[in-house]
PDB file of N, CA and C in Angstrom:
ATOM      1  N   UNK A   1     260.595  17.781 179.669  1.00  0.00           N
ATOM      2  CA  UNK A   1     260.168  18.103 181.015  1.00  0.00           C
ATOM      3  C   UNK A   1     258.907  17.304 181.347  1.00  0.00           C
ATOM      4  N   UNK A   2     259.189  16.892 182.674  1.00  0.00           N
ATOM      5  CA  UNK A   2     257.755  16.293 182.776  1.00  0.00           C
ATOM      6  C   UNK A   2     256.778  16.836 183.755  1.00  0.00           C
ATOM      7  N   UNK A   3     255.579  17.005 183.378  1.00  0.00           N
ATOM      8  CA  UNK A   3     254.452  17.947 183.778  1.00  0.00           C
ATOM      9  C   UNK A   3     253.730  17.408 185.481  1.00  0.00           C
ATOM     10  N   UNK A   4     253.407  17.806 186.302  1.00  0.00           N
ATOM     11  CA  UNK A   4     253.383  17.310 187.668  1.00  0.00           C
ATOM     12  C   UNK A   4     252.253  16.866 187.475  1.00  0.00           C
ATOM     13  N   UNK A   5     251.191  16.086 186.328  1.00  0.00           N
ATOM     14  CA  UNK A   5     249.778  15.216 186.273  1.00  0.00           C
ATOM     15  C   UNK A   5     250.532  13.997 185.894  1.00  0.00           C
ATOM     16  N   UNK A   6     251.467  14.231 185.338  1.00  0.00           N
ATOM     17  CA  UNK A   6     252.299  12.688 185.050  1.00  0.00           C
ATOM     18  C   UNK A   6     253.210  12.017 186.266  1.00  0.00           C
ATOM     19  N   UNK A   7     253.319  12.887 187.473  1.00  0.00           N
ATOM     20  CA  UNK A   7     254.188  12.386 188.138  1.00  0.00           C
ATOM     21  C   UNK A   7     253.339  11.604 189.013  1.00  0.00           C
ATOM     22  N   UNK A   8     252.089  11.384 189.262  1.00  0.00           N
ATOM     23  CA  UNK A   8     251.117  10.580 190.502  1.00  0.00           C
ATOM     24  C   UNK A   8     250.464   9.796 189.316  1.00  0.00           C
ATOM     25  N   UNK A   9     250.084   7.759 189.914  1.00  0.00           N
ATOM     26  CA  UNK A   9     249.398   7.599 189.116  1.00  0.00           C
ATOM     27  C   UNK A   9     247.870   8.254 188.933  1.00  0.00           C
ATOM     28  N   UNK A  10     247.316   8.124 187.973  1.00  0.00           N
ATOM     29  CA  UNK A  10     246.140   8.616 187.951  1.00  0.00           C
ATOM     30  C   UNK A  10     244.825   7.786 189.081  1.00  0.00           C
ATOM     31  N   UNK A  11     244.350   8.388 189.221  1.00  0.00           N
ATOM     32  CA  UNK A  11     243.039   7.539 190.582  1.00  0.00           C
ATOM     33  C   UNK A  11     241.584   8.066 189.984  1.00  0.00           C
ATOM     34  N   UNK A  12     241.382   6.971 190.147  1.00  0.00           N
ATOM     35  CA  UNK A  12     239.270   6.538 190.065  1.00  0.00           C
ATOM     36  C   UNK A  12     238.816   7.640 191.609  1.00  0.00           C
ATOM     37  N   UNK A  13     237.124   7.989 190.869  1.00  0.00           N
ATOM     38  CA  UNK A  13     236.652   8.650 191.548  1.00  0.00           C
ATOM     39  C   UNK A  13     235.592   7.388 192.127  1.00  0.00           C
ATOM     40  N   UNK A  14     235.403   7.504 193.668  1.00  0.00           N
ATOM     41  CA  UNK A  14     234.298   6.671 194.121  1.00  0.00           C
ATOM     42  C   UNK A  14     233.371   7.372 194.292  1.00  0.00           C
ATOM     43  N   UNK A  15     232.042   7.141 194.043  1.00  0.00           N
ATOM     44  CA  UNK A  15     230.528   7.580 194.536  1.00  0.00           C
ATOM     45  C   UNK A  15     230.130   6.568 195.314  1.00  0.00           C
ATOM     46  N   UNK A  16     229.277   7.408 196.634  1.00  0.00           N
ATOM     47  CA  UNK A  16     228.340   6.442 197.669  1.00  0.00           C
ATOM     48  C   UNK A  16     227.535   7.455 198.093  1.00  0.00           C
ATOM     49  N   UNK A  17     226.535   6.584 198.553  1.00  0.00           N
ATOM     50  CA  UNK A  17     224.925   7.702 199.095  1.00  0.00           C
ATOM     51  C   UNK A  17     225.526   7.382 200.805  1.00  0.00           C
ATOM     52  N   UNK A  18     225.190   7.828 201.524  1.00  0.00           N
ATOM     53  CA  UNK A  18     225.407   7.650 202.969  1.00  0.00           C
ATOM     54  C   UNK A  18     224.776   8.532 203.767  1.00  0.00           C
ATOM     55  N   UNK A  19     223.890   7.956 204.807  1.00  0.00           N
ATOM     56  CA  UNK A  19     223.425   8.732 205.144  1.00  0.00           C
ATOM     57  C   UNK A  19     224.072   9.698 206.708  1.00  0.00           C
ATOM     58  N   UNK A  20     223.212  11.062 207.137  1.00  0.00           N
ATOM     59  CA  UNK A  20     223.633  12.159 207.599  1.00  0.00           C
ATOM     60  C   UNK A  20     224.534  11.606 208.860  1.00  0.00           C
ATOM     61  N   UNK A  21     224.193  10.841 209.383  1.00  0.00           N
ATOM     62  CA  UNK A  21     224.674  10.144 210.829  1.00  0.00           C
ATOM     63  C   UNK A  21     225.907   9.297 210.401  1.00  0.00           C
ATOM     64  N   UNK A  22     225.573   8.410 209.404  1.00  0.00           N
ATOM     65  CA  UNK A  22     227.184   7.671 209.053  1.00  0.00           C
ATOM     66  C   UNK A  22     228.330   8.972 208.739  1.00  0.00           C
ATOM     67  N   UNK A  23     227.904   9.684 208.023  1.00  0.00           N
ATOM     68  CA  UNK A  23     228.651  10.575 207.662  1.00  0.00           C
ATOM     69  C   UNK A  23     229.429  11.199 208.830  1.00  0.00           C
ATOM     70  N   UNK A  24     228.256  11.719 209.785  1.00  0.00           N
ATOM     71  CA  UNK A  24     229.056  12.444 211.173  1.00  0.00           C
ATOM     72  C   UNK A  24     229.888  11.837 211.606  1.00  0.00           C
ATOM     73  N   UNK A  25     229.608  10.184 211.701  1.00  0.00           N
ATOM     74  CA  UNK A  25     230.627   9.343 212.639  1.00  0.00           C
ATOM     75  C   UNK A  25     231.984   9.109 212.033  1.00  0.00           C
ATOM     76  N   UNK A  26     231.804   9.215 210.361  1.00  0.00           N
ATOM     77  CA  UNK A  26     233.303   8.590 209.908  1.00  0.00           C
ATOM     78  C   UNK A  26     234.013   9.761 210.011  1.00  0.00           C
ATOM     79  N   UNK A  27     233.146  11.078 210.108  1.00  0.00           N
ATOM     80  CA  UNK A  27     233.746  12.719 210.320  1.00  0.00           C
ATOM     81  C   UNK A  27     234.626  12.833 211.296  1.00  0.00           C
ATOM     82  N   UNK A  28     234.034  12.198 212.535  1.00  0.00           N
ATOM     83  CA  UNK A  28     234.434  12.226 213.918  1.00  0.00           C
ATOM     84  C   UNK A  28     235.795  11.610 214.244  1.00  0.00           C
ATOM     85  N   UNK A  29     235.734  10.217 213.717  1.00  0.00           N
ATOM     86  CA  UNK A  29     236.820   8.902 213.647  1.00  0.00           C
ATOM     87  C   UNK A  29     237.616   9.706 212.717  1.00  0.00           C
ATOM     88  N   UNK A  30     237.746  10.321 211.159  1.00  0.00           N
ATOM     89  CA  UNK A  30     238.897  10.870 211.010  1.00  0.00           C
ATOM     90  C   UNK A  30     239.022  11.853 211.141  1.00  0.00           C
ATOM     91  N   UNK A  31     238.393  12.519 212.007  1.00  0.00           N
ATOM     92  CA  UNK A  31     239.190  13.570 212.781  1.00  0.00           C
ATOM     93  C   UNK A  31     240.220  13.361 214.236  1.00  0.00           C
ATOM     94  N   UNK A  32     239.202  12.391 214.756  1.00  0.00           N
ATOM     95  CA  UNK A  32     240.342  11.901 215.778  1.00  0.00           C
ATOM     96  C   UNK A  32     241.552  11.201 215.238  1.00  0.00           C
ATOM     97  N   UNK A  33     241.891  10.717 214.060  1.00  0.00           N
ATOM     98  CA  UNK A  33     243.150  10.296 213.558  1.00  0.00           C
ATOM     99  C   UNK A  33     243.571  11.441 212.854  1.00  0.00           C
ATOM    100  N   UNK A  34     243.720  12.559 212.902  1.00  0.00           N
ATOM    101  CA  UNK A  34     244.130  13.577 211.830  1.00  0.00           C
ATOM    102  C   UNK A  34     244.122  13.103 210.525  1.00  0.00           C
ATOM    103  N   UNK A  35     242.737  12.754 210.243  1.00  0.00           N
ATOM    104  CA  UNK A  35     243.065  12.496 208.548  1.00  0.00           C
ATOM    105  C   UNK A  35     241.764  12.915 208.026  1.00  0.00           C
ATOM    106  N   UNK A  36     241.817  13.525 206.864  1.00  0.00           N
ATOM    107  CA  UNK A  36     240.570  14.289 206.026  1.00  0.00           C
ATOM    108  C   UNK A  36     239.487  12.674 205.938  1.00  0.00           C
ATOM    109  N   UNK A  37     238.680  13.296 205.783  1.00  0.00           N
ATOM    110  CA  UNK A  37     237.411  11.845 205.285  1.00  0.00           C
ATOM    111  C   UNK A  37     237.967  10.916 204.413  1.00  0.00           C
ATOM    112  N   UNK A  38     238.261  11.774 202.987  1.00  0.00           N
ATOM    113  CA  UNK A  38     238.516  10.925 201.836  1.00  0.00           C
ATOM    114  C   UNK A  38     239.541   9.810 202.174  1.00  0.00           C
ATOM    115  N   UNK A  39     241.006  10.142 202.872  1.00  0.00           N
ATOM    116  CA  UNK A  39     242.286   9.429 203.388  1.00  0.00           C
ATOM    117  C   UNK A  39     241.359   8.352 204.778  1.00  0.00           C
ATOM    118  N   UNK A  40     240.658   8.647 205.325  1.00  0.00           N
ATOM    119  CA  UNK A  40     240.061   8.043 206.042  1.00  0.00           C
ATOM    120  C   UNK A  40     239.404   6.607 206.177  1.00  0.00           C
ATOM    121  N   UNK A  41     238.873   7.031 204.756  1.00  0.00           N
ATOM    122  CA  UNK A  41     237.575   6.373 204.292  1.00  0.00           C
ATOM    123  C   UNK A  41     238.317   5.089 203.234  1.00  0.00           C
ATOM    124  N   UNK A  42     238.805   5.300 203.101  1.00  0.00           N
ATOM    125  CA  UNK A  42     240.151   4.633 201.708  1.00  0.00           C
ATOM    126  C   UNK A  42     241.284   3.990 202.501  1.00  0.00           C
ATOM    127  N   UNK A  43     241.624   4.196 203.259  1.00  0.00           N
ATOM    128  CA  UNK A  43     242.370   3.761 204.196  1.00  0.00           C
ATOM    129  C   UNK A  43     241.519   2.289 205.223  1.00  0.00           C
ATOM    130  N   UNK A  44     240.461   2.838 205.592  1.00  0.00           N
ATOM    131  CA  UNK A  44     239.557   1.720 206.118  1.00  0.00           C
ATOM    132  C   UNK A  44     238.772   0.916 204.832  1.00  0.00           C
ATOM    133  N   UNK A  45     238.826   1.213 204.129  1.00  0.00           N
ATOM    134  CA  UNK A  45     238.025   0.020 203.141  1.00  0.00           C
ATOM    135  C   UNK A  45     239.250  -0.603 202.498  1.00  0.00           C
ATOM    136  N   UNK A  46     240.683  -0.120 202.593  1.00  0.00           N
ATOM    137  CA  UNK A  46     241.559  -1.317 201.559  1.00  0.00           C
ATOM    138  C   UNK A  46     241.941  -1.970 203.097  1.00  0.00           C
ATOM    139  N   UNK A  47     241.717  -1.818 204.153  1.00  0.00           N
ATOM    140  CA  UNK A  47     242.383  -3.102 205.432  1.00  0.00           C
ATOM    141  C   UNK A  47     241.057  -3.625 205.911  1.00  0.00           C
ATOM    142  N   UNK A  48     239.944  -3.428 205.636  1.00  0.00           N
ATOM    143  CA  UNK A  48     239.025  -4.384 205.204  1.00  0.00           C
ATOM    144  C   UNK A  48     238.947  -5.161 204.140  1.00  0.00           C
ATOM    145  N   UNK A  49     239.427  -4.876 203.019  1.00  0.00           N
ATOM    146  CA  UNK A  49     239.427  -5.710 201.526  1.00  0.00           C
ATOM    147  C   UNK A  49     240.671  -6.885 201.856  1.00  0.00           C
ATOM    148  N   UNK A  50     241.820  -6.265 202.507  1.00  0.00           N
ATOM    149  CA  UNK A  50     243.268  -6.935 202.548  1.00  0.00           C
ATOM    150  C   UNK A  50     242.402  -8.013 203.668  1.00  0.00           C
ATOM    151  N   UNK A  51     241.721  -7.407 204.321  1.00  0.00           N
ATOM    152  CA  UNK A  51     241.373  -8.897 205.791  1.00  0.00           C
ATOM    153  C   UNK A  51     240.378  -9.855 204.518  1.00  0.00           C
ATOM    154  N   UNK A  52     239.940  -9.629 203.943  1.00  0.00           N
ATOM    155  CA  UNK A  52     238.851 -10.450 203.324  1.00  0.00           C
ATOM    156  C   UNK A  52     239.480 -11.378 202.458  1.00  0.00           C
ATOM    157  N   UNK A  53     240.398 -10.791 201.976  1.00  0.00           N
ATOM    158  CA  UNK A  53     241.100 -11.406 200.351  1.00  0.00           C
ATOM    159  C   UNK A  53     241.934 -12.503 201.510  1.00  0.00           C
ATOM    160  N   UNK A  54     242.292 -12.221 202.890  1.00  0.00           N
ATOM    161  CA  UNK A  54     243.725 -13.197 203.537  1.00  0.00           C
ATOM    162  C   UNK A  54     242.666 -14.244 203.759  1.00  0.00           C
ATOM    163  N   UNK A  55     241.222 -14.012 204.042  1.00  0.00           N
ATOM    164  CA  UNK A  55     240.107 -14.655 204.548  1.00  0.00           C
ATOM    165  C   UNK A  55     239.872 -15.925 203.839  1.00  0.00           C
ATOM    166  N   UNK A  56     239.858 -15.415 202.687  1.00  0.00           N
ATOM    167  CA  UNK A  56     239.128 -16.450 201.334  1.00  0.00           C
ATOM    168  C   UNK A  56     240.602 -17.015 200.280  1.00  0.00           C
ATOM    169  N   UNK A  57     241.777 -16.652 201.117  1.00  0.00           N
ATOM    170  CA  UNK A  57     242.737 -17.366 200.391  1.00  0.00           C
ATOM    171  C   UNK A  57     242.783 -18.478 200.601  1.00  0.00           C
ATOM    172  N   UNK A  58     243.181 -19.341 199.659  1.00  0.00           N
ATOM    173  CA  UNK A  58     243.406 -21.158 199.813  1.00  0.00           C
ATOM    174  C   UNK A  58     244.886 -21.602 199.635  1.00  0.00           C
ATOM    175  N   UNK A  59     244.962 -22.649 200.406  1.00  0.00           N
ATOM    176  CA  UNK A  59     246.628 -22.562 200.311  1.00  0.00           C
ATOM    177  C   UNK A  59     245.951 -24.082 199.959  1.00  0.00           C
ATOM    178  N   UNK A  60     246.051 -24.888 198.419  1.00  0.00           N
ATOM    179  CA  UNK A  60     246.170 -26.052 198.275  1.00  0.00           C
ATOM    180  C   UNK A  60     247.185 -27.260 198.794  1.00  0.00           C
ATOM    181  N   UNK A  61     246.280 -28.055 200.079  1.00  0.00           N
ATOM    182  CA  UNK A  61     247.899 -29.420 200.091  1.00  0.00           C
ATOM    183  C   UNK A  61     247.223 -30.114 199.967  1.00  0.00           C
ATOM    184  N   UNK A  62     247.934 -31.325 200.143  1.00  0.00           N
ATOM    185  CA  UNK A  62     247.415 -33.158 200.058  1.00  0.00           C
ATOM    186  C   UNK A  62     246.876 -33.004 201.269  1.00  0.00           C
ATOM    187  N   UNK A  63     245.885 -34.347 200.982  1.00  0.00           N
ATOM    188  CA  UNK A  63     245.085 -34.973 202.251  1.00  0.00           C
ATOM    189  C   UNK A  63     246.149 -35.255 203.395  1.00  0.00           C
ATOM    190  N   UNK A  64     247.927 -35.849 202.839  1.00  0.00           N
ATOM    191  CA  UNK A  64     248.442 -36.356 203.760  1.00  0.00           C
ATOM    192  C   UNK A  64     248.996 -35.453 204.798  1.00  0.00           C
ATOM    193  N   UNK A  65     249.304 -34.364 203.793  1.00  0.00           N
ATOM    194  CA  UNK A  65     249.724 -32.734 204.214  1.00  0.00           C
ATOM    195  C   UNK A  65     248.823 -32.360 205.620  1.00  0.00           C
ATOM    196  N   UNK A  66     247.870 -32.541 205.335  1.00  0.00           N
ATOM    197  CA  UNK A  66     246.548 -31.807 205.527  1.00  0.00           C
ATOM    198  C   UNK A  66     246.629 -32.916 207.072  1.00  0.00           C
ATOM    199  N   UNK A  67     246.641 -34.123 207.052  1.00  0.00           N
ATOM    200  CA  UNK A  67     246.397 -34.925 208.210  1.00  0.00           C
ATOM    201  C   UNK A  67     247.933 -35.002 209.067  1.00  0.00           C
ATOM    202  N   UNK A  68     249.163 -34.753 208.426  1.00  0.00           N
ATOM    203  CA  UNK A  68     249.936 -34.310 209.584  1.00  0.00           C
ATOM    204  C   UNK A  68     250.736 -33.115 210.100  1.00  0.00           C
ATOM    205  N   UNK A  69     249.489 -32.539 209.425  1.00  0.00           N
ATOM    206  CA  UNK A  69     249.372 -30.846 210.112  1.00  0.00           C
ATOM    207  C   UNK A  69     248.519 -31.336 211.158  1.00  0.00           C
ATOM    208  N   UNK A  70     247.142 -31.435 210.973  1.00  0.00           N
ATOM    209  CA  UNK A  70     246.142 -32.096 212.300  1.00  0.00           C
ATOM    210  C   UNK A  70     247.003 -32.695 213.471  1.00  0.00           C
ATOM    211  N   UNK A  71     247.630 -34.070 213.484  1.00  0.00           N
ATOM    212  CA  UNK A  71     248.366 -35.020 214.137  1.00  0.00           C
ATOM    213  C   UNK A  71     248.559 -34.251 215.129  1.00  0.00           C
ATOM    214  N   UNK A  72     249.382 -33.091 215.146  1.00  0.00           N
ATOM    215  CA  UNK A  72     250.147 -32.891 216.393  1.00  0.00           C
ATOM    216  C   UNK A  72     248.820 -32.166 217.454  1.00  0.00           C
ATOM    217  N   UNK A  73     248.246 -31.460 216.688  1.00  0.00           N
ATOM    218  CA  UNK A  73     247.554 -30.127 217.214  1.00  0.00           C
ATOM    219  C   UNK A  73     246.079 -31.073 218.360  1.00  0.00           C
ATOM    220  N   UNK A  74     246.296 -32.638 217.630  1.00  0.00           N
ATOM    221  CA  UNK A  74     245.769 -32.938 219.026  1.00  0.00           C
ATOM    222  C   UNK A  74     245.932 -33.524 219.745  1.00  0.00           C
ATOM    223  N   UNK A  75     247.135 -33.533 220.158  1.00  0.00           N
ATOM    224  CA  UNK A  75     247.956 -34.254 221.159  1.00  0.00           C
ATOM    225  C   UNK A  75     247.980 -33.778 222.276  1.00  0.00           C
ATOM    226  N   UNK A  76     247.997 -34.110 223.652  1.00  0.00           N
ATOM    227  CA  UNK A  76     248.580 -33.153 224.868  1.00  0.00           C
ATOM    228  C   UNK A  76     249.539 -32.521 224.642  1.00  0.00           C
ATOM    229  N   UNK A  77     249.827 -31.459 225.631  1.00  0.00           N
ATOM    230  CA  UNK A  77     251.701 -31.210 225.287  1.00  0.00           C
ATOM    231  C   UNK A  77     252.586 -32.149 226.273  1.00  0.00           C
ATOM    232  N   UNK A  78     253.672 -31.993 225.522  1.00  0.00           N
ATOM    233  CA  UNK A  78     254.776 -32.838 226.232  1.00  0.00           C
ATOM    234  C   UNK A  78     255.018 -31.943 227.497  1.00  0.00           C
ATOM    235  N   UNK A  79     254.622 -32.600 229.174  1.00  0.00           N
ATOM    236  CA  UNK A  79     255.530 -31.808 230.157  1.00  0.00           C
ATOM    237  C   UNK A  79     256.456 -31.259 229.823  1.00  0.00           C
ATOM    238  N   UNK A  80     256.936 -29.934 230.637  1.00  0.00           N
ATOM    239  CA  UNK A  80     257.910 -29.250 230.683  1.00  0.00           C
ATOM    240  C   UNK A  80     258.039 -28.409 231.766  1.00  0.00           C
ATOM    241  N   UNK A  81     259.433 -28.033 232.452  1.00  0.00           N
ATOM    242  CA  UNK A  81     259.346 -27.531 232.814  1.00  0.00           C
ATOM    243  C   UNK A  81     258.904 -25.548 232.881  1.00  0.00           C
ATOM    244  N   UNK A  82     258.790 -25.415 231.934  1.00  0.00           N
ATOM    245  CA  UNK A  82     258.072 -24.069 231.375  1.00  0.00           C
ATOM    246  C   UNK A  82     256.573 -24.522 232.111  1.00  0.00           C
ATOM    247  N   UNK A  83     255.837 -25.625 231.273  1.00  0.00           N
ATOM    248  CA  UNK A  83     254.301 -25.647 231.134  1.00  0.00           C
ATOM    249  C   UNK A  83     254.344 -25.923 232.603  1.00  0.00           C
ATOM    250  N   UNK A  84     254.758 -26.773 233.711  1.00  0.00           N
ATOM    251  CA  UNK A  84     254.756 -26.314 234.563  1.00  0.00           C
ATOM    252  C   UNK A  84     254.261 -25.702 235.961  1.00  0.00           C
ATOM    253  N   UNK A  85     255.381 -24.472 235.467  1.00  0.00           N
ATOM    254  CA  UNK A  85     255.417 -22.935 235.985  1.00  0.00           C
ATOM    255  C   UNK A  85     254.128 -22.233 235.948  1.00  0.00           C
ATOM    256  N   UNK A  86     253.978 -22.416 234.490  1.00  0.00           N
ATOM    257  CA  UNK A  86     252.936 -21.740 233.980  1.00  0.00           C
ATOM    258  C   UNK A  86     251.360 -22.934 235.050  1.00  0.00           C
ATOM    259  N   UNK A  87     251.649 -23.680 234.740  1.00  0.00           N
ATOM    260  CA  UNK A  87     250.547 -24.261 235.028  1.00  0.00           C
ATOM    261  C   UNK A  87     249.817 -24.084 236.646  1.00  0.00           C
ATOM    262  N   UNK A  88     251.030 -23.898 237.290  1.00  0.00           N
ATOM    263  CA  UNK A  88     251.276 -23.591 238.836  1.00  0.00           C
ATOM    264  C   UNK A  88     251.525 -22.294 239.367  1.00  0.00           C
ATOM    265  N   UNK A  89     251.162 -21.267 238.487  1.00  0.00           N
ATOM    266  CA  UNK A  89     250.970 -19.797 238.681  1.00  0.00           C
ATOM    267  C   UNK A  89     249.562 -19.936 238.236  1.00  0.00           C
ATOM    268  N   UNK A  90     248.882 -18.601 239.624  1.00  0.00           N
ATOM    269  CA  UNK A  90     247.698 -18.576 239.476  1.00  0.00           C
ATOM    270  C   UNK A  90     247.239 -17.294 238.050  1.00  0.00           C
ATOM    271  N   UNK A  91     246.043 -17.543 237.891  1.00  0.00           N
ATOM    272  CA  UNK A  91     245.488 -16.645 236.643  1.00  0.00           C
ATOM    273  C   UNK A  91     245.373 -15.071 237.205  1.00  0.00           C
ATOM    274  N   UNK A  92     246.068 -14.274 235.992  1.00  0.00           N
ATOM    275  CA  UNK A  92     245.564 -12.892 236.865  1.00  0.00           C
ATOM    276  C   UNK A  92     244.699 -12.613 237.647  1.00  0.00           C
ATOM    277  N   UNK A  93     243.359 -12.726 237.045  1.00  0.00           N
ATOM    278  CA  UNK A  93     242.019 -12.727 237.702  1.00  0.00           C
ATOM    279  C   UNK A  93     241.942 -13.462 239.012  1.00  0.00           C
ATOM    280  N   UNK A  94     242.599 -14.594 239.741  1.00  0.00           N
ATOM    281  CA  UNK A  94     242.399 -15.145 240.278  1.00  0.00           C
ATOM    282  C   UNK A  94     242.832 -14.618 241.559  1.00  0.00           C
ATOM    283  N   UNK A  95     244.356 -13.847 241.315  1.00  0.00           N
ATOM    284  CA  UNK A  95     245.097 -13.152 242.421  1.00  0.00           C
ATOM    285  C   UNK A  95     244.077 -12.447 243.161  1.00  0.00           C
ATOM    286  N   UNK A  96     244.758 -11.981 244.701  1.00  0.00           N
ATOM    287  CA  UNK A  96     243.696 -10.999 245.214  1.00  0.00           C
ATOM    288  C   UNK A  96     244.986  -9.548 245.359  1.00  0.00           C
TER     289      UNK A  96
END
């Protein structure tokens, strides 16, 4: 039989000092998401870690790689009839 401490992996305890006001606010924010602090708090620091780690990833290519990726991106675009349309519709902001 297996005992229900074996069925979840096991989890690390975090410690942090924080002070009375941070505390209220992350109180506030997961309460407006229905979620306890702890689910809160753990939840916002691993999609901060996941943005950081996509941040500082390196995707190794060649210089040549590397220069006709550049090539296109500074070119005009080729007319079209799409660009256009677009070009000849006014900007939201602009409408009255």
């Amino acid at each position: 039989m297996i005992s229900a401490d074996t069925d979840q992996p096991k989890r690390e305890t975090l410690k942090l000092r924080i002070a009375p006001g941070e505390l209220g606010l992350i109180d506030r924010a997961a309460a407006a998401q229905g979620k306890n602090r702890t689910d809160f708090i753990l939840e916002a620091a691993c999609i901060a870690a996941e943005e950081v780690i996509q941040d500082h990833a390196k995707l190794p290519v060649t210089h040549e790689a590397y220069q006709a990726l550049l090539e296109p991106l500074g070119l005009p675009p080729k007319p079209n009839e799409r660009l256009r349309k677009t070009m000849r519709t006014p900007a939201p902001w602009d409408m009255e």
